[in-house]
C-alpha atoms as a PDB file:
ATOM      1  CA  UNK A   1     -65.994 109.142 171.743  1.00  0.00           C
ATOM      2  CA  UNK A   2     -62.253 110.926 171.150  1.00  0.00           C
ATOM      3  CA  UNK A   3     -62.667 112.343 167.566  1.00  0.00           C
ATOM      4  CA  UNK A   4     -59.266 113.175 167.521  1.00  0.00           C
ATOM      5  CA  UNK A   5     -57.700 110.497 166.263  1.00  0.00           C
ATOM      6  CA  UNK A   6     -60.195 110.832 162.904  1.00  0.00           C
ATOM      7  CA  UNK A   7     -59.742 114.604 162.768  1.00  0.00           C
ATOM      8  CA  UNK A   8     -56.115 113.631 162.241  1.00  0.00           C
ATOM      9  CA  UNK A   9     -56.003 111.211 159.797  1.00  0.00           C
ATOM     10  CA  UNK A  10     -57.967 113.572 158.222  1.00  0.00           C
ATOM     11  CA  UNK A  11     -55.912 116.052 157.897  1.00  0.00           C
ATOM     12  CA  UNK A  12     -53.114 113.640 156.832  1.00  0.00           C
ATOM     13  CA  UNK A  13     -54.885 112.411 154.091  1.00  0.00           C
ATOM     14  CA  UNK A  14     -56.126 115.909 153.393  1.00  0.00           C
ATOM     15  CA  UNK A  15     -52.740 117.665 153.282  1.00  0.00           C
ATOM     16  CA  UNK A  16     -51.515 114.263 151.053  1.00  0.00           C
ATOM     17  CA  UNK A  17     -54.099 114.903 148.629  1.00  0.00           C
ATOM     18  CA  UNK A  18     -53.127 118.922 148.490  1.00  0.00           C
ATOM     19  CA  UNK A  19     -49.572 117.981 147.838  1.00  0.00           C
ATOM     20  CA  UNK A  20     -50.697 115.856 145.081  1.00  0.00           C
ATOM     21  CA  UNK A  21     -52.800 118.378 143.419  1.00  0.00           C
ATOM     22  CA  UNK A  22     -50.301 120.670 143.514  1.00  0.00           C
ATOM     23  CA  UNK A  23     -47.718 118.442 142.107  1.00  0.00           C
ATOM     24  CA  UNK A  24     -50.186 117.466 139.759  1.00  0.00           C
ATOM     25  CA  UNK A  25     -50.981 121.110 138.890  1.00  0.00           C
ATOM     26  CA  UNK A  26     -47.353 121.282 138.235  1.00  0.00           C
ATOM     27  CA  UNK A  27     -46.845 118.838 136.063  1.00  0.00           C
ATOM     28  CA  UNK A  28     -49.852 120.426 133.877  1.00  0.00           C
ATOM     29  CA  UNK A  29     -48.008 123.950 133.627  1.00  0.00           C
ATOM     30  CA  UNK A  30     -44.859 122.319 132.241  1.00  0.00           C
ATOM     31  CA  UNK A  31     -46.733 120.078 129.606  1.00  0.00           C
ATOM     32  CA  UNK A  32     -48.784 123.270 128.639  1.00  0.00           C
ATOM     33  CA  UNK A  33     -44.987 124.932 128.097  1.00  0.00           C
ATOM     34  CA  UNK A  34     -43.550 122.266 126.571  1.00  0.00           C
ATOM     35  CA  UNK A  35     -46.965 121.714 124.177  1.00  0.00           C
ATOM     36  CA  UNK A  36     -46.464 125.830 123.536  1.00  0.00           C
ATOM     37  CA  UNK A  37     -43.185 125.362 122.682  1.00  0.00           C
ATOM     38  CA  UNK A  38     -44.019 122.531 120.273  1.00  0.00           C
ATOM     39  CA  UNK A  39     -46.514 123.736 118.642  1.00  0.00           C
ATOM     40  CA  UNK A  40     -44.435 126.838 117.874  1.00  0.00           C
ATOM     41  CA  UNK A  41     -41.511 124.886 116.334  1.00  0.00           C
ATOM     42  CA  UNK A  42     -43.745 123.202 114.364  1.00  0.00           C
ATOM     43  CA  UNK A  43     -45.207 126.460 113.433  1.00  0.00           C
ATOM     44  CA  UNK A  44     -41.251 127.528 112.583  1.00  0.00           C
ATOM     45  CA  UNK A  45     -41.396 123.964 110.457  1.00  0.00           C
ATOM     46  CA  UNK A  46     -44.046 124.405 108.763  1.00  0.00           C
ATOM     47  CA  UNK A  47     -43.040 128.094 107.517  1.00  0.00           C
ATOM     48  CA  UNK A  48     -39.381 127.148 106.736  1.00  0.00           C
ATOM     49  CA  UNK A  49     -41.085 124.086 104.872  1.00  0.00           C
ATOM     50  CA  UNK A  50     -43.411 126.264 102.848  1.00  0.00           C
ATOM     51  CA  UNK A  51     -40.531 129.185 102.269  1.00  0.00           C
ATOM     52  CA  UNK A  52     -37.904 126.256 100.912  1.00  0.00           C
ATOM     53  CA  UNK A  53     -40.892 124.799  98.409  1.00  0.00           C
ATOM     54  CA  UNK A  54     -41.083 128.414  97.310  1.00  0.00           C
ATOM     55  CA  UNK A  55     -37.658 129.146  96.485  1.00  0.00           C
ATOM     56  CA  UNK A  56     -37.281 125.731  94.764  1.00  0.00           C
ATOM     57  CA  UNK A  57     -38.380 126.394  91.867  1.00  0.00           C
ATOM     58  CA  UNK A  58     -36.318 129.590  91.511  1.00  0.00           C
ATOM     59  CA  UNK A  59     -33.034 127.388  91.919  1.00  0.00           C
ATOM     60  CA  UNK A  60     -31.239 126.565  88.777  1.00  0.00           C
ATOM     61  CA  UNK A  61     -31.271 122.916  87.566  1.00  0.00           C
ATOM     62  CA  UNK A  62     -28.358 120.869  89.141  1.00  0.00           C
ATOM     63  CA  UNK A  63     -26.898 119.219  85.668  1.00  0.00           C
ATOM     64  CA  UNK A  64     -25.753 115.582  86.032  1.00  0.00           C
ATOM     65  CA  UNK A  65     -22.500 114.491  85.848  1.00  0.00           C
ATOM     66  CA  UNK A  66     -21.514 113.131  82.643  1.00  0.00           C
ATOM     67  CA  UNK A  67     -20.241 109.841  82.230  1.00  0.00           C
ATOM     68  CA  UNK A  68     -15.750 110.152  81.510  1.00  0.00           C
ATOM     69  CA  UNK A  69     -15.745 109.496  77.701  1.00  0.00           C
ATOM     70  CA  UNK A  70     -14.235 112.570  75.575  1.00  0.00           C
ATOM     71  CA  UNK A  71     -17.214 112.205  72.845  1.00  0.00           C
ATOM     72  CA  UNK A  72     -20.003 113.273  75.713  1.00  0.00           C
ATOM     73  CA  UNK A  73     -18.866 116.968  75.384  1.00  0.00           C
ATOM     74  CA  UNK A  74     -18.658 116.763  72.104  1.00  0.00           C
ATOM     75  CA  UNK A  75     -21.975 114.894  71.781  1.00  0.00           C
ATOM     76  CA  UNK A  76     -24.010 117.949  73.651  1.00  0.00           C
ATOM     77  CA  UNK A  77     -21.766 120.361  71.607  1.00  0.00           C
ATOM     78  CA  UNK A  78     -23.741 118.992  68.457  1.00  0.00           C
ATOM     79  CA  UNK A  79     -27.196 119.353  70.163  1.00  0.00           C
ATOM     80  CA  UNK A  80     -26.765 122.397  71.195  1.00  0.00           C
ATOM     81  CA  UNK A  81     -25.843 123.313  67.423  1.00  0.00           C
ATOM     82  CA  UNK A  82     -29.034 121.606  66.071  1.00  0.00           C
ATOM     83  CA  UNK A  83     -31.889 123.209  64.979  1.00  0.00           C
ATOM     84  CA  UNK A  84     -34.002 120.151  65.397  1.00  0.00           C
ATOM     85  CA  UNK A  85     -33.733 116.461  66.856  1.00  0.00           C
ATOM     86  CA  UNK A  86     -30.854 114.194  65.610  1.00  0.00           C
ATOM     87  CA  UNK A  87     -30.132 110.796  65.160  1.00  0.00           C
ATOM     88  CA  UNK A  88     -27.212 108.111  65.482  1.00  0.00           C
ATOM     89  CA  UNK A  89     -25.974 108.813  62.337  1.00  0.00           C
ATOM     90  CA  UNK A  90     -25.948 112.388  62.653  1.00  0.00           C
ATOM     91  CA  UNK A  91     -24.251 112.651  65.691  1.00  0.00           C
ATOM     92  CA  UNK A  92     -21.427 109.918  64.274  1.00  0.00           C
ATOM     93  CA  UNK A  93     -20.798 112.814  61.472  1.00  0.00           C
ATOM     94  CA  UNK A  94     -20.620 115.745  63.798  1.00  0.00           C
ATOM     95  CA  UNK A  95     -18.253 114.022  65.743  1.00  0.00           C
ATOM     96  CA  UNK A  96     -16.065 112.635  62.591  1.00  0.00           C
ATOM     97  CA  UNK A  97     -16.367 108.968  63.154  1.00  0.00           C
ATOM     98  CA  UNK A  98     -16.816 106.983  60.080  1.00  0.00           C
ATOM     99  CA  UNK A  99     -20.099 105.911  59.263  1.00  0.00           C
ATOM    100  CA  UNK A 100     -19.320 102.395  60.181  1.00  0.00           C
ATOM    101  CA  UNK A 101     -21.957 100.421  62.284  1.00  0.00           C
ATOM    102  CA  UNK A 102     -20.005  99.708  65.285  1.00  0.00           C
ATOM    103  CA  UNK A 103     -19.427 103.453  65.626  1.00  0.00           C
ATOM    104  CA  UNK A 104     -23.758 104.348  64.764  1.00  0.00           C
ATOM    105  CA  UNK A 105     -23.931 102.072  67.400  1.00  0.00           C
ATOM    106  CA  UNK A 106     -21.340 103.128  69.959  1.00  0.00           C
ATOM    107  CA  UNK A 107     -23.029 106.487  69.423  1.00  0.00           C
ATOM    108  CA  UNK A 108     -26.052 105.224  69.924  1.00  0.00           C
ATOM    109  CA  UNK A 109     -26.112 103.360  73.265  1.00  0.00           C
ATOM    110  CA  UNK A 110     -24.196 106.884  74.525  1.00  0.00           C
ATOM    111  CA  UNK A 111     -27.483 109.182  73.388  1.00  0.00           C
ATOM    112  CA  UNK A 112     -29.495 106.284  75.394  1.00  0.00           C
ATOM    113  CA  UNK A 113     -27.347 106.495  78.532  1.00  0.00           C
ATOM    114  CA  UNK A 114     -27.879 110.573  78.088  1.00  0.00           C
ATOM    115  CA  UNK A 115     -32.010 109.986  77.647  1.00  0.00           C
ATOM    116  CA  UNK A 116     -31.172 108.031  81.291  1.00  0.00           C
ATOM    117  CA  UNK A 117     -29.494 111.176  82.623  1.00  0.00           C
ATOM    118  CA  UNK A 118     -32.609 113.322  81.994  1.00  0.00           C
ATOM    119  CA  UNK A 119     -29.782 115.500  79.600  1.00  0.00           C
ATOM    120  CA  UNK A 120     -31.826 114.363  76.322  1.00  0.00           C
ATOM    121  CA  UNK A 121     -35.234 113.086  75.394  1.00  0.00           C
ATOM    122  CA  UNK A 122     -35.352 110.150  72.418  1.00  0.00           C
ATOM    123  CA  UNK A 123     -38.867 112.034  70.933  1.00  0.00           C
ATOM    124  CA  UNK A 124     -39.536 109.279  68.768  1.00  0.00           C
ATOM    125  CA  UNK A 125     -37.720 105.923  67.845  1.00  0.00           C
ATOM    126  CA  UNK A 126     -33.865 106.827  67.095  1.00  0.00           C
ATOM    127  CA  UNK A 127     -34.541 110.757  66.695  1.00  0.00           C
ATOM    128  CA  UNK A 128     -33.415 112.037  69.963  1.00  0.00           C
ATOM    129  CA  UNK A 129     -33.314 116.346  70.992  1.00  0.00           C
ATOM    130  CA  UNK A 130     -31.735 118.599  73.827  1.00  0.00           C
ATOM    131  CA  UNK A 131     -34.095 118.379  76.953  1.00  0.00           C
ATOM    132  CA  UNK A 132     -35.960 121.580  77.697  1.00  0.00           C
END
């Protein structure tokens, strides 16, 4: 019997199966670089994300914008000349409107919309103060 022909195929399948290994073997060195790599960005993340939460709270408060009416600068003005919390009223005679409802009231829904900013707390019903 001519064991040739077997010996051959052999080695055909043998060398086939080498050349897979070794592209297989291959392929496993680049994944382990690229998984290196990776890991070490998210490393870089993960410090840059911890550094940033540090500094936060070191960073001044952004102010918001303040709605365009003149009587919002003048409104703050007052608070920031109070020794305690105002109200409506109060805020109507700092500015020098009359004492007239419509104007309590325009005055009013303004300190609301600045409790909505976050520039003013309302402490209790209608007395409202200068955030902290």
């Amino acid at each position: 019997m001519n064991l040739r022909p077997l010996l051959d195929a052999l080695d055909l399948q043998e060398d086939a199966a080498r050349a897979l290994a070794d592209d297989l073997r291959a392929q496993i060195d680049d994944l382990q670089t690229r998984l290196r790599e990776a890991e070490m960005h998210l490393e870089h993340l993960a410090i840059t994300h911890k550094t940033v939460t540090g500094l936060a709270d070191r960073l001044p408060a952004v102010a918001p914008e303040l709605p365009e009416h003149p009587d919002y600068p003048r409104i703050l003005a007052a608070f920031n000349h109070a020794t305690g919390p105002l109200r409506a009223k109060d805020v109507c005679e700092a500015l020098g409107h009359a004492l007239l409802p419509k104007n309590v009231e325009g005055t009013h829904a303004k300190l609301k919309r600045l409790v909505k900013l976050g520039i003013l707390t309302e402490a209790d019903t209608g007395n409202f103060a200068r955030k902290q």
